[in-house]
C-alpha atoms as a PDB file:
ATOM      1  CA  UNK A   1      -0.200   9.497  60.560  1.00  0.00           C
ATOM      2  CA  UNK A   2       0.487  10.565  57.286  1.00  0.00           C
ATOM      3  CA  UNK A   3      -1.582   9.439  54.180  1.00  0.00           C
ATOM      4  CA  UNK A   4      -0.193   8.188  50.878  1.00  0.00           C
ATOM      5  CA  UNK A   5      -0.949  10.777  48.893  1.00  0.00           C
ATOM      6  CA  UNK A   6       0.207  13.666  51.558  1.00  0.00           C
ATOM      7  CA  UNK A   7       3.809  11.662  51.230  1.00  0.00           C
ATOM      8  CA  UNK A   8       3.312  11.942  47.519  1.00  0.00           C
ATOM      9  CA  UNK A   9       2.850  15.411  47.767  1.00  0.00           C
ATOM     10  CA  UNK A  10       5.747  15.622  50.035  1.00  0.00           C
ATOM     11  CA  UNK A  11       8.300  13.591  47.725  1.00  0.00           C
ATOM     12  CA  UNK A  12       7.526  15.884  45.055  1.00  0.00           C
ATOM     13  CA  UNK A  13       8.356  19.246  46.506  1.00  0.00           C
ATOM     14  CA  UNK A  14      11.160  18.155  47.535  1.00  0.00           C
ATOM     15  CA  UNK A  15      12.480  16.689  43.916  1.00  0.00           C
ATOM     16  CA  UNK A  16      11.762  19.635  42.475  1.00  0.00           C
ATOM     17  CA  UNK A  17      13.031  21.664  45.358  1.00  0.00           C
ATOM     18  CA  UNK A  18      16.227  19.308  44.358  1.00  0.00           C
ATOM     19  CA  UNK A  19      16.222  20.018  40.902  1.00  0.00           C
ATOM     20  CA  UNK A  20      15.588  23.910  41.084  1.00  0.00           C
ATOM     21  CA  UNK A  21      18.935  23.672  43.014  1.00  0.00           C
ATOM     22  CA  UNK A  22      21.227  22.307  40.115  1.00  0.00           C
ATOM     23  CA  UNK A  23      22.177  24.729  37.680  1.00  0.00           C
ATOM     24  CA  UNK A  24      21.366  24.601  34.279  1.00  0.00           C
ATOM     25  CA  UNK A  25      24.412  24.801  31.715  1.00  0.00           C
ATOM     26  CA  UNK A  26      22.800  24.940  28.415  1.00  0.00           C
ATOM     27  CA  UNK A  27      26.588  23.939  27.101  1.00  0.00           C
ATOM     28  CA  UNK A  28      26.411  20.365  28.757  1.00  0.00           C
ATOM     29  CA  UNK A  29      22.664  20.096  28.094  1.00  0.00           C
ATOM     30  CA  UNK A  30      23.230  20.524  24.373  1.00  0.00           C
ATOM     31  CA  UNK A  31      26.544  18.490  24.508  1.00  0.00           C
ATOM     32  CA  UNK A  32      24.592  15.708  25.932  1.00  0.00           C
ATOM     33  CA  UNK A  33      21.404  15.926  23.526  1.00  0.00           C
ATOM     34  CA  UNK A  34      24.373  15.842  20.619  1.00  0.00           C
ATOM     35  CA  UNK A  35      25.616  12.841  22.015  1.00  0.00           C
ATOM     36  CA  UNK A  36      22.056  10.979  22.421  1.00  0.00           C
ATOM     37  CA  UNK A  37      21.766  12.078  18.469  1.00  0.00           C
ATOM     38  CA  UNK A  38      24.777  10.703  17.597  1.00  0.00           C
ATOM     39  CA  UNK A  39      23.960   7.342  19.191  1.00  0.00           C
ATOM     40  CA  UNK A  40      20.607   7.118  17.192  1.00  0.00           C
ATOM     41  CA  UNK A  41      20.591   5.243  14.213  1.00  0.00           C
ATOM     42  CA  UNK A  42      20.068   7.090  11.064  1.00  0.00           C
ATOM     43  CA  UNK A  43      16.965   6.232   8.808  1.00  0.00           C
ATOM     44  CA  UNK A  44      16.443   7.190   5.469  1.00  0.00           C
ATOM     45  CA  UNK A  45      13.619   8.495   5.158  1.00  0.00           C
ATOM     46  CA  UNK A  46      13.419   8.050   1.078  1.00  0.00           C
ATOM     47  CA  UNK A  47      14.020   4.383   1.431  1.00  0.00           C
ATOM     48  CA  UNK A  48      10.596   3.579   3.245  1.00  0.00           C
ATOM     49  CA  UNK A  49       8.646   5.384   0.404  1.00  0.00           C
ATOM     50  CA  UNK A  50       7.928   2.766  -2.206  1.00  0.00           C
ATOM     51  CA  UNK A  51       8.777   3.655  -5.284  1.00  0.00           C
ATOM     52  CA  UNK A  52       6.598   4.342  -8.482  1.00  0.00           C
ATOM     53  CA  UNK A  53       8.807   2.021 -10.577  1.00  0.00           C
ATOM     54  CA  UNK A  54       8.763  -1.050  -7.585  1.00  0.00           C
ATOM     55  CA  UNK A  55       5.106  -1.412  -9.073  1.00  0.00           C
ATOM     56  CA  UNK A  56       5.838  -1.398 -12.422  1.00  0.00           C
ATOM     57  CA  UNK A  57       6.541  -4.869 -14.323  1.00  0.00           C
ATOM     58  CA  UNK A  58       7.947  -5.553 -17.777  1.00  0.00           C
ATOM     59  CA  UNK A  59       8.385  -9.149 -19.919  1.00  0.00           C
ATOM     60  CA  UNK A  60      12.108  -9.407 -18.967  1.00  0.00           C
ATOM     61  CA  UNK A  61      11.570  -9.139 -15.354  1.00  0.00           C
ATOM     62  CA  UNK A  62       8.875 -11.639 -15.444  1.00  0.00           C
ATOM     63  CA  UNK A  63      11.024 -14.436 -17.857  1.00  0.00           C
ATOM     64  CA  UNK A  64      14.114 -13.387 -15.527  1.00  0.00           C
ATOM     65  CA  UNK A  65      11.920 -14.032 -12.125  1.00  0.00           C
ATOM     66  CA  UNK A  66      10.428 -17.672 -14.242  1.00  0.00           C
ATOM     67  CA  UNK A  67      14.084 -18.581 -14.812  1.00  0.00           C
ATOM     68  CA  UNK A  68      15.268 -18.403 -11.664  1.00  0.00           C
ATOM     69  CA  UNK A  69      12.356 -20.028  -9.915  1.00  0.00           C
ATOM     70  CA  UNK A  70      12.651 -23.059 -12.620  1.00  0.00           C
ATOM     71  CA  UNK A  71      16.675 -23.964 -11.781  1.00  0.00           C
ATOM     72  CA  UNK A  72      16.150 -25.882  -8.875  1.00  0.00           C
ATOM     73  CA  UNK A  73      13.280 -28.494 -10.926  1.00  0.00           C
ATOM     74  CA  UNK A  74      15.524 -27.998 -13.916  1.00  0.00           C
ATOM     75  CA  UNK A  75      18.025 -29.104 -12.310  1.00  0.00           C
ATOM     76  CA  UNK A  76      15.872 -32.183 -10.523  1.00  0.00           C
ATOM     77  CA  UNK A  77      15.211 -33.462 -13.799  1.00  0.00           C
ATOM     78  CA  UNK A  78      18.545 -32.942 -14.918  1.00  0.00           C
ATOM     79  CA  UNK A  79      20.410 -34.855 -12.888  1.00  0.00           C
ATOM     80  CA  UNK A  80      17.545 -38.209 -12.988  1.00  0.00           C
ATOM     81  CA  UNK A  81      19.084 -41.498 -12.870  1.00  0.00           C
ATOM     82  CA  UNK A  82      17.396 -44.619 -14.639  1.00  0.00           C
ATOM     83  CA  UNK A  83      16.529 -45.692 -10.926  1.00  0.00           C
ATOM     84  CA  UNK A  84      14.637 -42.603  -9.569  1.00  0.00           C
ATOM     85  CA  UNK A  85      13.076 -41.357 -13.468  1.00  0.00           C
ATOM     86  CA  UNK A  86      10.158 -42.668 -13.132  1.00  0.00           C
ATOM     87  CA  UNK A  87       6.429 -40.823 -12.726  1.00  0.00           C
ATOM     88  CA  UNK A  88       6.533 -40.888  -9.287  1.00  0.00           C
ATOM     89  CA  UNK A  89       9.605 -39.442  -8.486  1.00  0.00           C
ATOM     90  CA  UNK A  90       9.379 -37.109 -11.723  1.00  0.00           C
ATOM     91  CA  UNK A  91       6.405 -35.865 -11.054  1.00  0.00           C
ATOM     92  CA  UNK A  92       7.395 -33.013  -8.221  1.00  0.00           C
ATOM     93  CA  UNK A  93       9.711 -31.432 -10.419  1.00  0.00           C
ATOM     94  CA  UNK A  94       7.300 -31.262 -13.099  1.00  0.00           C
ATOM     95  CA  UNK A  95       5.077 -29.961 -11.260  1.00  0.00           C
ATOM     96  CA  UNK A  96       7.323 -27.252  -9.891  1.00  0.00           C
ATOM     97  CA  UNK A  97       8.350 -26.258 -13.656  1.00  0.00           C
ATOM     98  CA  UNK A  98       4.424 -26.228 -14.896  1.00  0.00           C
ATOM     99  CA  UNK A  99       3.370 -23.925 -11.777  1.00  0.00           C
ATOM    100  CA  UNK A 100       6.114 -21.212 -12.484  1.00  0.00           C
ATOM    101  CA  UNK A 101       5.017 -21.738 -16.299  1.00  0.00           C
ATOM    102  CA  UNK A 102       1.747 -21.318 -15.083  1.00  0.00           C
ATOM    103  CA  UNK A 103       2.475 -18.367 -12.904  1.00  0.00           C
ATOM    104  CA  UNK A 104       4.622 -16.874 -15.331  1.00  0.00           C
ATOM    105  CA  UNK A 105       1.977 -16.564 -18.193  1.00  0.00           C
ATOM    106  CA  UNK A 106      -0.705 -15.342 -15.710  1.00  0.00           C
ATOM    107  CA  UNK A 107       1.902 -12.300 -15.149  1.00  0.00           C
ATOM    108  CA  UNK A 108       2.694 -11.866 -18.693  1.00  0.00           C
ATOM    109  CA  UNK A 109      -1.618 -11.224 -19.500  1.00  0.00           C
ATOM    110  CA  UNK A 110      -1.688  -9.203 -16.832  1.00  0.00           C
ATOM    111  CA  UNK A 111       0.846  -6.928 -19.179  1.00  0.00           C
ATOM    112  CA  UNK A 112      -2.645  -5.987 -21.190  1.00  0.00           C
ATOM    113  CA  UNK A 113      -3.217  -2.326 -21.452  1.00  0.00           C
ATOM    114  CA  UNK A 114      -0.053  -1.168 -19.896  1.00  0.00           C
ATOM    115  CA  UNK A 115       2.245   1.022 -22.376  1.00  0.00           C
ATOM    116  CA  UNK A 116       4.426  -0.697 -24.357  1.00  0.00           C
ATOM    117  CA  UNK A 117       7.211   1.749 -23.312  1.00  0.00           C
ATOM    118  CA  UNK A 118       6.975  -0.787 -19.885  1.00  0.00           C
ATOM    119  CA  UNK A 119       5.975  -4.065 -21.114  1.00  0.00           C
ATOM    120  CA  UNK A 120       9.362  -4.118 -23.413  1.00  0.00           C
ATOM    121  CA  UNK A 121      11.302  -2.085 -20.620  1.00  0.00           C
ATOM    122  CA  UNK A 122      14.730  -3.542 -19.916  1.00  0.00           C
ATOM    123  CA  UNK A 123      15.242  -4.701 -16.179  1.00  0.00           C
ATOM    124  CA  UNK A 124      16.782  -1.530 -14.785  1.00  0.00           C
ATOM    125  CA  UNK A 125      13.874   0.118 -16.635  1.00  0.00           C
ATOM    126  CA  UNK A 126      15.963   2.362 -18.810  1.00  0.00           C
ATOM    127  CA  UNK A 127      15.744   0.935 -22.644  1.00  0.00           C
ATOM    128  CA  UNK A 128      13.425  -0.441 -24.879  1.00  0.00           C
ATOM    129  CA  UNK A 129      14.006  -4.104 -25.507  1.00  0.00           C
ATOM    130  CA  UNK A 130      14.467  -4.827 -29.205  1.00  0.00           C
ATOM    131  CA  UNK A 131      12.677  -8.192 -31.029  1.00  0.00           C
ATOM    132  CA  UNK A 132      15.657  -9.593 -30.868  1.00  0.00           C
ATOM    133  CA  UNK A 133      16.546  -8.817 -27.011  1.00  0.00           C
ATOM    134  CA  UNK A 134      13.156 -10.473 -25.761  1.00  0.00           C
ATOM    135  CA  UNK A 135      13.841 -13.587 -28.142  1.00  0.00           C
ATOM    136  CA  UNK A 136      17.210 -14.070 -26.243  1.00  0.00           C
ATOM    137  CA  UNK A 137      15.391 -13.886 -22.973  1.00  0.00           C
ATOM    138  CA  UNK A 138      12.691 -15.669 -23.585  1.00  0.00           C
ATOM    139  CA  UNK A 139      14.795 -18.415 -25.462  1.00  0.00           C
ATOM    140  CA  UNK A 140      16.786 -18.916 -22.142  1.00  0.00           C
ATOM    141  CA  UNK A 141      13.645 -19.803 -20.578  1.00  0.00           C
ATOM    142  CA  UNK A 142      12.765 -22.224 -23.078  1.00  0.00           C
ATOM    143  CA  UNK A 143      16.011 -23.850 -23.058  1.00  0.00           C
ATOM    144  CA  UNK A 144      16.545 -23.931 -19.102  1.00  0.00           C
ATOM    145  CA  UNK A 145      13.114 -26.128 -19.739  1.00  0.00           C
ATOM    146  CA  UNK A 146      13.764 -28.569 -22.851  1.00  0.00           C
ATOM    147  CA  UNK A 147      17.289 -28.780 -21.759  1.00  0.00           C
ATOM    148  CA  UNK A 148      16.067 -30.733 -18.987  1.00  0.00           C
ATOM    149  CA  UNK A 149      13.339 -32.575 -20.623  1.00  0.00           C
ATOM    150  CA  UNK A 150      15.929 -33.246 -22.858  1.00  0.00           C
ATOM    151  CA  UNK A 151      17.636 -35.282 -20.286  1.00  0.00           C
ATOM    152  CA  UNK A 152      15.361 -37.716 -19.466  1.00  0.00           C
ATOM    153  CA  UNK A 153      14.193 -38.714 -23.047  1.00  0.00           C
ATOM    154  CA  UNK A 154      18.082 -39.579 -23.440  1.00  0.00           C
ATOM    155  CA  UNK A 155      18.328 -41.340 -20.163  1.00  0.00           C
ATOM    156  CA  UNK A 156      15.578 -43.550 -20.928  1.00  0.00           C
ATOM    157  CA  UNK A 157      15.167 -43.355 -24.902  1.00  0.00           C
ATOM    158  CA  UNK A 158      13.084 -46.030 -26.145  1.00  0.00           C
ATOM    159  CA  UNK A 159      12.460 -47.468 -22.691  1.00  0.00           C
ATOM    160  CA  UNK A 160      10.262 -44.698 -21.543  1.00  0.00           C
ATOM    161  CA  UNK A 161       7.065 -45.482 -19.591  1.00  0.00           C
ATOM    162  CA  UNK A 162       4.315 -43.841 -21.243  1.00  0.00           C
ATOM    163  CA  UNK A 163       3.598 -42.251 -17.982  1.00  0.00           C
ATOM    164  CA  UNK A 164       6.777 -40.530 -17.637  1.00  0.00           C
ATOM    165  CA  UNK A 165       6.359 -39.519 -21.532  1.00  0.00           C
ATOM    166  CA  UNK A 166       2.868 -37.719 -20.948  1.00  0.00           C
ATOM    167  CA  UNK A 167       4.480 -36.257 -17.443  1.00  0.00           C
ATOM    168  CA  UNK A 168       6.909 -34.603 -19.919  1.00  0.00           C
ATOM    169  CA  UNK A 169       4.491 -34.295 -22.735  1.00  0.00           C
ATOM    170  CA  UNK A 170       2.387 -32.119 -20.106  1.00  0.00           C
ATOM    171  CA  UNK A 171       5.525 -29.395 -19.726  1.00  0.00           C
ATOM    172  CA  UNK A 172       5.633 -28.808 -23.372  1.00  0.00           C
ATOM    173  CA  UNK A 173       1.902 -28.046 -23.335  1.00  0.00           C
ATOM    174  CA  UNK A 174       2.734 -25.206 -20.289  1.00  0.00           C
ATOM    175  CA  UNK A 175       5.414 -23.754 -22.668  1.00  0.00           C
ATOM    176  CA  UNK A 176       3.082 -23.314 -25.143  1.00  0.00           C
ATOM    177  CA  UNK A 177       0.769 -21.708 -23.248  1.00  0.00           C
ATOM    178  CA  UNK A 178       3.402 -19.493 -21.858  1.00  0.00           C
ATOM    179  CA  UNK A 179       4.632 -18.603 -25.604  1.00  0.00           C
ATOM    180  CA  UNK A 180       0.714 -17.690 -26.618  1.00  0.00           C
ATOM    181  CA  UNK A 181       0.708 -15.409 -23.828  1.00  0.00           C
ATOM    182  CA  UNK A 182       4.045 -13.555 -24.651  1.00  0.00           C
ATOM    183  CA  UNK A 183       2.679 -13.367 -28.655  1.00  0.00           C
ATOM    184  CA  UNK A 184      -0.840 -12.478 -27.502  1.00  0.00           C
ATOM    185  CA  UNK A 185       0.975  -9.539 -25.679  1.00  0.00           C
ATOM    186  CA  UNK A 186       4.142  -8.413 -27.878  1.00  0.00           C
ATOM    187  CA  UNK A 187       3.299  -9.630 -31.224  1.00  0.00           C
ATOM    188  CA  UNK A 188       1.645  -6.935 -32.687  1.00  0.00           C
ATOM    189  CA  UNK A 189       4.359  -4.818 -31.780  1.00  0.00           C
ATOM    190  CA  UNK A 190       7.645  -7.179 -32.255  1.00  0.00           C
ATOM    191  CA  UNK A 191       5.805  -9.361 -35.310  1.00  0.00           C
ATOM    192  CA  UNK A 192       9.375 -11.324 -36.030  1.00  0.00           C
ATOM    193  CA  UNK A 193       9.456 -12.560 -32.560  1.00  0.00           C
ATOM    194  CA  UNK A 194       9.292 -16.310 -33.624  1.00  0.00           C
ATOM    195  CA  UNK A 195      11.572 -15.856 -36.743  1.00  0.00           C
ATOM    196  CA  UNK A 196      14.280 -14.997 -34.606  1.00  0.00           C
ATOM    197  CA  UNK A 197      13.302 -17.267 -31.593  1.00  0.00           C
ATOM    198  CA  UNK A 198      13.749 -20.637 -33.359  1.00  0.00           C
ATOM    199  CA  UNK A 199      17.218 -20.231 -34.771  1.00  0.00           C
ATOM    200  CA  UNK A 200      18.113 -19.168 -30.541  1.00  0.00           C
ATOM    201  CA  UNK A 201      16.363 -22.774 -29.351  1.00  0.00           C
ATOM    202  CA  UNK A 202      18.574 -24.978 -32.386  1.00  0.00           C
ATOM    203  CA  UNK A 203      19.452 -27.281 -29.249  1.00  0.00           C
ATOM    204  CA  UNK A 204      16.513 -28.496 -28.544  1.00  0.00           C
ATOM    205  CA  UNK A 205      14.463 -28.056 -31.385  1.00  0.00           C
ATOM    206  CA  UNK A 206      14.658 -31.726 -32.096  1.00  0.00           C
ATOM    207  CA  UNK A 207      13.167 -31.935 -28.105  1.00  0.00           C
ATOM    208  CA  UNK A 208      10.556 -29.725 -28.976  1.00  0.00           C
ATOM    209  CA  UNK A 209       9.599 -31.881 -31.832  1.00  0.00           C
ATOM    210  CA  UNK A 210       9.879 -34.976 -30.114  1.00  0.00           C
ATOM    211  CA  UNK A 211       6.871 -34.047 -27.650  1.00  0.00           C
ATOM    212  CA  UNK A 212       4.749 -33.847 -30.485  1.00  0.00           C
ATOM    213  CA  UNK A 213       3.050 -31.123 -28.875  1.00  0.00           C
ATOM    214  CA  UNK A 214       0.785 -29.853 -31.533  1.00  0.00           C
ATOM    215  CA  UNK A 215       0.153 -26.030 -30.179  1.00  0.00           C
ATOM    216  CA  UNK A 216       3.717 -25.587 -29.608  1.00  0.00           C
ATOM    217  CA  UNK A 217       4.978 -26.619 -33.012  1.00  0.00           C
ATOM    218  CA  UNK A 218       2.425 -24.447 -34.807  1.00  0.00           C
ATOM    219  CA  UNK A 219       3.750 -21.355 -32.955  1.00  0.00           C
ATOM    220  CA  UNK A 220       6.921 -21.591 -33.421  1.00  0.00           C
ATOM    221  CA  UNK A 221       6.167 -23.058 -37.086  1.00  0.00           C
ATOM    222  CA  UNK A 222       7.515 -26.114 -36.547  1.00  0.00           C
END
């Protein structure tokens, strides 16, 4: 009787006896190896190295990255109704809007020592932002935030709770925070940043001022 391995042995001569005995047409071999290349998906190779720029950050890519993240708590507050403003339901979307406030001026110091040339690059990272460029962004921000603010000191006007007051109270202290950190890093450079920021946030100046917020008024000279 024959072992396992002798049939091995056995089953292998003769597949190679086999394929000894087909000819080789180097025609249909590269025809099919064309074909197997064709069906392969093609990768670019370029696209999988990161980029030098992808780790480079300026101040209107972080205020652009704030302002979208802030829209849907914005909006939250926004659209209150006398029945749901209170500090419990309020106090999720304030939260959401002081974290990426937060957030955003942790980004903005971590701007220190870079060139200016990036700090005060434009988002595709081919101009120099001008004062009055970075006031417009930053404005946006600033409006996207009082605007809703604004909201619920009219929904509730004299009626407010304090509670709900010091929730909102607590979102003008964040945006102060947020402008020290853009002045602590652009100032020097773009020194009329607040002179033309103020006449931008005319809407909701009288917000601004209505939060009492001390640091926040002496910024912006208020």
């Amino acid at each position: 009787m024959f072992s396992f391995s002798t049939i091995a042995v056995f089953a292998t001569l003769a597949f190679s006896a086999v394929t000894s005995a087909i000819p080789f047409n180097e025609r249909d071999a590269a025809g099919e190896l064309s074909a197997v290349n064709a069906a392969l998906p093609v990768v670019d190779t370029v696209a999988l190295v990161p980029r030098a720029d992808d780790a480079k950050l300026s101040l209107a890519s972080i205020l652009t990255d704030a302002q979208t993240q802030l829209v849907p708590f914005t909006q939250q507050l926004k659209f209150a109704t006398k029945q749901n403003a209170t500090a419990e339901h309020l106090s999720a979307p304030v939260d959401g809007i002081k974290n990426v406030l937060t957030t955003t001026a942790t980004r903005i110091h971590g701007l220190g020592g870079h060139p200016i040339e990036i700090i005060l690059a434009s988002l595709d990272g081919t101009l120099i932002l001008t004062v009055h460029e970075v006031a417009r962004i930053l404005a946006a921000v600033l409006i996207l935030v009082f605007d809703a603010v604004g909201a619920v000191l009219a929904l509730l006007g004299g009626g407010i709770a304090p509670a709900v007051f010091l929730l909102l109270v607590g979102v003008g202290e964040v945006v102060a925070t947020l402008l020290q950190a853009v002045l602590a890093i652009v100032g020097v450079v773009l020194v009329d940043l607040v002179v033309v920021l103020v006449p931008l946030l005319g809407t909701v100046i009288h917000v601004i001022r209505a939060l009492g917020v001390a640091l926040l008024l002496t910024l912006l000279g208020l």
